[in-house]
C-alpha atoms as a PDB file:
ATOM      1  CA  UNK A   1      91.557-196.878 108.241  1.00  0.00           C
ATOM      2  CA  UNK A   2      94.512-196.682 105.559  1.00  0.00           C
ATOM      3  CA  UNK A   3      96.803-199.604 104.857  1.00  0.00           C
ATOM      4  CA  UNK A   4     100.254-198.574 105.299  1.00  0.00           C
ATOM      5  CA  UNK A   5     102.062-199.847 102.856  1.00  0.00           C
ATOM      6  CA  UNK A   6     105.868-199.356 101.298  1.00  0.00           C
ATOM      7  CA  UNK A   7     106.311-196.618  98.721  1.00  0.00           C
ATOM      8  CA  UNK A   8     107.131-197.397  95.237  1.00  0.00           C
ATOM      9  CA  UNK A   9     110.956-196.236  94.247  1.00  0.00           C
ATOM     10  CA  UNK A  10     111.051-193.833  92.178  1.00  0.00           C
ATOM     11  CA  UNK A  11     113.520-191.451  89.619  1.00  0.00           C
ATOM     12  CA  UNK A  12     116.078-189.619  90.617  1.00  0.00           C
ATOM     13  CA  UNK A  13     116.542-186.610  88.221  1.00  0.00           C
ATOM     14  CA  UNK A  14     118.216-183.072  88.272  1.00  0.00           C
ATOM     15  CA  UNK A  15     118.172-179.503  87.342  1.00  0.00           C
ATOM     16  CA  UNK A  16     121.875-178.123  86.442  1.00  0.00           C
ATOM     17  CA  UNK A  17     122.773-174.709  85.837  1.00  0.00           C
ATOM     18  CA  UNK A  18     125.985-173.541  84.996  1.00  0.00           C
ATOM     19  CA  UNK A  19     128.099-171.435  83.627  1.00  0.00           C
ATOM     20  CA  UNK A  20     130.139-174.089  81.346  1.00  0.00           C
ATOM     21  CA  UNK A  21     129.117-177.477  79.706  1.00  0.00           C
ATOM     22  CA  UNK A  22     132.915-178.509  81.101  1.00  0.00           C
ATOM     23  CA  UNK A  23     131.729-178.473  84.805  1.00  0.00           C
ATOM     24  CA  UNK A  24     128.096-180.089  84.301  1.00  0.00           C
ATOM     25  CA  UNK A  25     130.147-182.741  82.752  1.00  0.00           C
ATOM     26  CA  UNK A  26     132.691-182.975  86.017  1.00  0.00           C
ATOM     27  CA  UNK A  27     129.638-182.111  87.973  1.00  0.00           C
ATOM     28  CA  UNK A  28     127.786-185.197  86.468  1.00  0.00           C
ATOM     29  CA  UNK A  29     131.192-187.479  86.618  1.00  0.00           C
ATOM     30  CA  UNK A  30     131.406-186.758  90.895  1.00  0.00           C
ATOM     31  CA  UNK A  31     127.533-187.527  91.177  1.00  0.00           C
ATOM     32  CA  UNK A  32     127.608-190.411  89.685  1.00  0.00           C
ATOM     33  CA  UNK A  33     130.397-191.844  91.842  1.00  0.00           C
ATOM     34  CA  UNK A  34     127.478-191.861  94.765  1.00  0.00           C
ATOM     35  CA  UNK A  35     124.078-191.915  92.329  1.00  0.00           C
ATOM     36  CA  UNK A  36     124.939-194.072  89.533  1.00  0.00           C
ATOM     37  CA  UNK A  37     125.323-193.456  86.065  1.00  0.00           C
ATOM     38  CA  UNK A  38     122.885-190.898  84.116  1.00  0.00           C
ATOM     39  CA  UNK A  39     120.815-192.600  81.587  1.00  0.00           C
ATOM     40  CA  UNK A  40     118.609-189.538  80.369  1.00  0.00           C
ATOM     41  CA  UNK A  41     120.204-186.027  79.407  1.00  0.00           C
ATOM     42  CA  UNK A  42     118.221-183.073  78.105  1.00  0.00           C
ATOM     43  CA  UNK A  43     119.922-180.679  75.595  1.00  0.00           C
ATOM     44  CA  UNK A  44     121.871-177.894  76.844  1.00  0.00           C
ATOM     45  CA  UNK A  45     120.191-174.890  76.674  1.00  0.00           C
ATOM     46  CA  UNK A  46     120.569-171.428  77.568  1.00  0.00           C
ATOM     47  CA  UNK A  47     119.341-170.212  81.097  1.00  0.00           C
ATOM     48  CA  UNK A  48     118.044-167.019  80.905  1.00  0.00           C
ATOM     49  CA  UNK A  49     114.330-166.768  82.874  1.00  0.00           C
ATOM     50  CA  UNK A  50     115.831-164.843  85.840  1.00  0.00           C
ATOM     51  CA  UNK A  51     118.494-162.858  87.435  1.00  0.00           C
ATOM     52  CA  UNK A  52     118.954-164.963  90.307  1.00  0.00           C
ATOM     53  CA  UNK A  53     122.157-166.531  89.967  1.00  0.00           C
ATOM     54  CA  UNK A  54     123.814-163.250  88.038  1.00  0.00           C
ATOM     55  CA  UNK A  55     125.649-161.576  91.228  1.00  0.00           C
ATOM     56  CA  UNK A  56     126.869-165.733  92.110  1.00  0.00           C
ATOM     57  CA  UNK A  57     127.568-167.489  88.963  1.00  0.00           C
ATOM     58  CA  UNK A  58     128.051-164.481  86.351  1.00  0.00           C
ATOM     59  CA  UNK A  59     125.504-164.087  83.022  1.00  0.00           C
ATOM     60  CA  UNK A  60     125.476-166.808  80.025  1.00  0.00           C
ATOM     61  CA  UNK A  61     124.149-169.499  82.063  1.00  0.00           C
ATOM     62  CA  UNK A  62     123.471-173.046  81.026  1.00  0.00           C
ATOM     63  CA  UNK A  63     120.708-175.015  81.719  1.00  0.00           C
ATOM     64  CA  UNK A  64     120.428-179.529  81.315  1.00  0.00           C
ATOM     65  CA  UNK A  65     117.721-182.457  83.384  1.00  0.00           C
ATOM     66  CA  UNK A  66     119.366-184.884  83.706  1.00  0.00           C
ATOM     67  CA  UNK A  67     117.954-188.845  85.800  1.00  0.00           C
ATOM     68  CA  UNK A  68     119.863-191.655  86.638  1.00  0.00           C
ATOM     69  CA  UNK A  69     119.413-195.187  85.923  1.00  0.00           C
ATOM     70  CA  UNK A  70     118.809-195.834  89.678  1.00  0.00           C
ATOM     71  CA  UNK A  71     115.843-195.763  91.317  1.00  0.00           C
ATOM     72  CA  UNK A  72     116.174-194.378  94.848  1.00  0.00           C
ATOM     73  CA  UNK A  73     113.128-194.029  97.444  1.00  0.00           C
ATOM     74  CA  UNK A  74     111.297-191.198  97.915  1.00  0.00           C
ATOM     75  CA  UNK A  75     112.698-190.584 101.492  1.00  0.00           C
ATOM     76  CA  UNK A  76     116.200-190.797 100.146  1.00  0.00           C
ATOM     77  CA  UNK A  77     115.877-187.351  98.448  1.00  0.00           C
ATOM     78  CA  UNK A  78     116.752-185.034 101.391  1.00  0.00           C
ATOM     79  CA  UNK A  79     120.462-186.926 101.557  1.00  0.00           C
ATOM     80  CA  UNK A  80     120.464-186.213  97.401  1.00  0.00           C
ATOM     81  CA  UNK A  81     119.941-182.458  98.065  1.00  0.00           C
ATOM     82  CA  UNK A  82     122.430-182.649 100.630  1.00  0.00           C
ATOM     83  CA  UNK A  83     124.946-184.378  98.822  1.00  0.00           C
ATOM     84  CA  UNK A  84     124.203-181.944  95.841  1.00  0.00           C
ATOM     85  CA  UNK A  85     125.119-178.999  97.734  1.00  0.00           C
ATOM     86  CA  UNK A  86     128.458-180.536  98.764  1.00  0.00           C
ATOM     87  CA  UNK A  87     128.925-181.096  95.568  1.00  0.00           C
ATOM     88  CA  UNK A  88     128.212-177.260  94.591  1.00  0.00           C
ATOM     89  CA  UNK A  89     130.944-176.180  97.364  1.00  0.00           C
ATOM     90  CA  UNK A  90     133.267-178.723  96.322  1.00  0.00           C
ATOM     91  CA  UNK A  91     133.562-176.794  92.569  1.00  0.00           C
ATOM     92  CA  UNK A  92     132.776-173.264  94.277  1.00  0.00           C
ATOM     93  CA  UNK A  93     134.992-170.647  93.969  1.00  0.00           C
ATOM     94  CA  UNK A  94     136.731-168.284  96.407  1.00  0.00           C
ATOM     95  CA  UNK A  95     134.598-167.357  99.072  1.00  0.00           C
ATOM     96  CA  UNK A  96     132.448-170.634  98.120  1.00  0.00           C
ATOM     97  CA  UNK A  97     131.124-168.789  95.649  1.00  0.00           C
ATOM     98  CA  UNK A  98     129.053-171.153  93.503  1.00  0.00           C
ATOM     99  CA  UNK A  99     129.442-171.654  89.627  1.00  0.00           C
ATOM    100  CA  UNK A 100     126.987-174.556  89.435  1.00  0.00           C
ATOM    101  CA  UNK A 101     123.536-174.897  91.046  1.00  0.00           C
ATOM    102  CA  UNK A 102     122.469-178.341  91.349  1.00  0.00           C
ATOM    103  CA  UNK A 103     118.199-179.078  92.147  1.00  0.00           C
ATOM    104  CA  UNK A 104     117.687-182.931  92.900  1.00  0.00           C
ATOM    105  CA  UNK A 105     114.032-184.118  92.823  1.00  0.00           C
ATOM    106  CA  UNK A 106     112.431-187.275  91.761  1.00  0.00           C
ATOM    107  CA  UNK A 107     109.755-188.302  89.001  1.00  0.00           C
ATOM    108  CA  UNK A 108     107.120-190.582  89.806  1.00  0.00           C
ATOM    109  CA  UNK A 109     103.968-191.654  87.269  1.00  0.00           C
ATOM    110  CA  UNK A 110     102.423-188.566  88.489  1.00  0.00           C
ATOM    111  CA  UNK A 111     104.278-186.023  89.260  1.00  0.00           C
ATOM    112  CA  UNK A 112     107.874-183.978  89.708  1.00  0.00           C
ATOM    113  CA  UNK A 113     109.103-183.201  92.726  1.00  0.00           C
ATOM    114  CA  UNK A 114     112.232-181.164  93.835  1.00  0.00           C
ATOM    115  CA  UNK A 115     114.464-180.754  96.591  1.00  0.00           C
ATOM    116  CA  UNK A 116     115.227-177.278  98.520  1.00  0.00           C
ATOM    117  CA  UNK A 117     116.468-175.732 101.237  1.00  0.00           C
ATOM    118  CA  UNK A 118     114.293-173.223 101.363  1.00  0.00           C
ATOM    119  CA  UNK A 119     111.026-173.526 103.232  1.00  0.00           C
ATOM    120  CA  UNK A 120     107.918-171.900 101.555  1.00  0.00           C
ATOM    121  CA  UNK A 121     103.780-172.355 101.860  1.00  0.00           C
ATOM    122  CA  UNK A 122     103.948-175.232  99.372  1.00  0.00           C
ATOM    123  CA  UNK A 123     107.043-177.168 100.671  1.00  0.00           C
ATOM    124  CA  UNK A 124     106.917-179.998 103.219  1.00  0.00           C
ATOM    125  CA  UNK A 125     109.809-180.236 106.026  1.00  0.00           C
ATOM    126  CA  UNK A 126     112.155-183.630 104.875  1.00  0.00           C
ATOM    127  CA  UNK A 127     114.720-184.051 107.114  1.00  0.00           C
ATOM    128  CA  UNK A 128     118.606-182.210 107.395  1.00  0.00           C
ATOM    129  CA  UNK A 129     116.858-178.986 106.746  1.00  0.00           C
ATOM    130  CA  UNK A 130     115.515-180.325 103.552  1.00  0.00           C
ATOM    131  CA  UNK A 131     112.067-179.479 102.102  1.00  0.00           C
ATOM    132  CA  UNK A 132     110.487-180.328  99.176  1.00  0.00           C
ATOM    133  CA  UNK A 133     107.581-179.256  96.753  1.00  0.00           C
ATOM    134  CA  UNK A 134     105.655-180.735  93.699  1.00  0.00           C
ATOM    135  CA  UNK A 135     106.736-178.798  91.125  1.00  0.00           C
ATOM    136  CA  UNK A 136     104.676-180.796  88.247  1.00  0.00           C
ATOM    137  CA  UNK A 137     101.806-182.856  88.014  1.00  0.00           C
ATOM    138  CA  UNK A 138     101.277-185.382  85.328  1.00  0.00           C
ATOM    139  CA  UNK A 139      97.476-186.148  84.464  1.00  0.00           C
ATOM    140  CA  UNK A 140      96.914-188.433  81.746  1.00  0.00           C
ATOM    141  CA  UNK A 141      95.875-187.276  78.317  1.00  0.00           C
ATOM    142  CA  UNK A 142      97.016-183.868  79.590  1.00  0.00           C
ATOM    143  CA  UNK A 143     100.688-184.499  80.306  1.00  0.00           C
ATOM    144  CA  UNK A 144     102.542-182.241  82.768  1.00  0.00           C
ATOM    145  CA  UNK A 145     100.537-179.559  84.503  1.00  0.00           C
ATOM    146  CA  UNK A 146     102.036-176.447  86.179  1.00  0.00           C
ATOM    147  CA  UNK A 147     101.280-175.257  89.720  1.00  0.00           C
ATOM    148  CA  UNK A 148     101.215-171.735  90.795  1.00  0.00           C
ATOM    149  CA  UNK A 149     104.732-171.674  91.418  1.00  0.00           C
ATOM    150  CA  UNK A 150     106.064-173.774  88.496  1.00  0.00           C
ATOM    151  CA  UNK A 151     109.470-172.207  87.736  1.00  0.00           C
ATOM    152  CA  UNK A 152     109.759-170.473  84.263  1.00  0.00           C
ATOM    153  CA  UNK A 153     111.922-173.008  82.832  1.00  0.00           C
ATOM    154  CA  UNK A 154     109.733-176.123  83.914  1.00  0.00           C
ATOM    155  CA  UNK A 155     106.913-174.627  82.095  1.00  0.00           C
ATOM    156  CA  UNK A 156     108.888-174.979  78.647  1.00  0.00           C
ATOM    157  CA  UNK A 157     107.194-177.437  75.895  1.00  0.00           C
ATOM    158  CA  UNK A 158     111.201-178.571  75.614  1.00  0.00           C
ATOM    159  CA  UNK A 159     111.556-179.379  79.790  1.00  0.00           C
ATOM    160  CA  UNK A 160     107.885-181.295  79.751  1.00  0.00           C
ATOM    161  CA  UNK A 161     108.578-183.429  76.901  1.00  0.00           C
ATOM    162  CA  UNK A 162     112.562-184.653  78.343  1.00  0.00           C
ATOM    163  CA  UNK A 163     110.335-185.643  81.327  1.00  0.00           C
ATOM    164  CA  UNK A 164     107.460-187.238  79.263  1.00  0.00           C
ATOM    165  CA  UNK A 165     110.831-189.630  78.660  1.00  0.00           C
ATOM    166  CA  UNK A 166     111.786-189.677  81.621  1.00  0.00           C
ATOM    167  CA  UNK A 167     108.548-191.045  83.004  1.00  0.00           C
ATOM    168  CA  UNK A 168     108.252-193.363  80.493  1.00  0.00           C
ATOM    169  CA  UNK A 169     112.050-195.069  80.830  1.00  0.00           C
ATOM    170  CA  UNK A 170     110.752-195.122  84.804  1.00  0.00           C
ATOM    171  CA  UNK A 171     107.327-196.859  83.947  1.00  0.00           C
ATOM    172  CA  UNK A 172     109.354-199.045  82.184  1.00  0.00           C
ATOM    173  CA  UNK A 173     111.824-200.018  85.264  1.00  0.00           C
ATOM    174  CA  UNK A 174     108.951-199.849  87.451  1.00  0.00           C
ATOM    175  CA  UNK A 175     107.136-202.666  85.097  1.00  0.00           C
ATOM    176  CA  UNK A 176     110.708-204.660  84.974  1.00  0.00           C
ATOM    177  CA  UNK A 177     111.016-204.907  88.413  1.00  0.00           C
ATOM    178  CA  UNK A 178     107.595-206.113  89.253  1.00  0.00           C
ATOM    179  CA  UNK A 179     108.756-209.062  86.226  1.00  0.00           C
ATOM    180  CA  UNK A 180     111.623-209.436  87.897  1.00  0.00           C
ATOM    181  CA  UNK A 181     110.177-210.712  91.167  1.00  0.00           C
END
């Protein structure tokens, strides 16, 4: 039989697209107030690997990662997504029509994984109608590896290598705390 054991914290992180740098920044600024301050951002870059968001949040999209100095636990990430999406409403337009799209997930030594509220074959049921999917899987001396349903953008050289930091700021924290105590 299994030991049961308490999980390891890990990194909080997110996906932003946008239609303005101007709102991921007040985006980012109302987060924080409830996450804690970002200490990794990607570059801005366009967004421009689907239609998706067109008909909501209009064409020229932006696209940043972003994590947070924080570490949360894993089980904390369905009241991120949650929070994330109140956040979206709160800077929607009329007819809560979004202009930002926020995706929480966390990073762990070995993989991604992110937040949704939609429920498909690879997504396990959280809690608050929150599921959530491995999106990437890190395997040493191959880095990140995509899954079958890898979104376009997390399949970028550009993505893999902001979360190749990522995961090594969190090893880091992870090996600081274990000093610490």
């Amino acid at each position: 039989m299994g030991q049961i054991c308490q999980t390891a914290s890990v990194k909080l992180i997110l996906g932003i697209i946008s239609s303005g740098e101007n709102l991921i920044s007040q985006a980012l600024d109302k987060l924080s107030t409830s996450w804690g301050e970002a200490d990794l951002l990607s570059p801005i870059i366009p967004f421009d690997y689907t239609e998706y968001y067109k008909a909501e949040m209009g064409t020229d999209l932006l696209r940043q990662f972003v994590s947070f100095e924080r570490l949360i636990k894993p089980q904390n990430l369905a009241s991120c997504k949650v929070f994330s999406n109140e956040t979206e409403l709160y800077f929607a337009g009329k007819g809560n029509q979004r202009k930002i799209n926020l995706d929480p997930g966390y990073l762990d030594e070995s993989k991604l994984v992110l937040a949704s509220t939609k429920n498909f074959a690879q997504r396990i049921y959280l809690d608050q109608g929150i599921f959530a999917e491995v999106t990437l899987q890190f395997k040493r001396r191959c880095g990140w590896q995509d899954l079958p349903w890898t979104y376009p953008d997390y399949r970028l050289a550009a993505t893999k290598d902001f979360l190749s930091e990522v995961r090594l700021k969190y090893r880091q924290q992870i090996k600081d705390l274990e000093n610490f105590w």
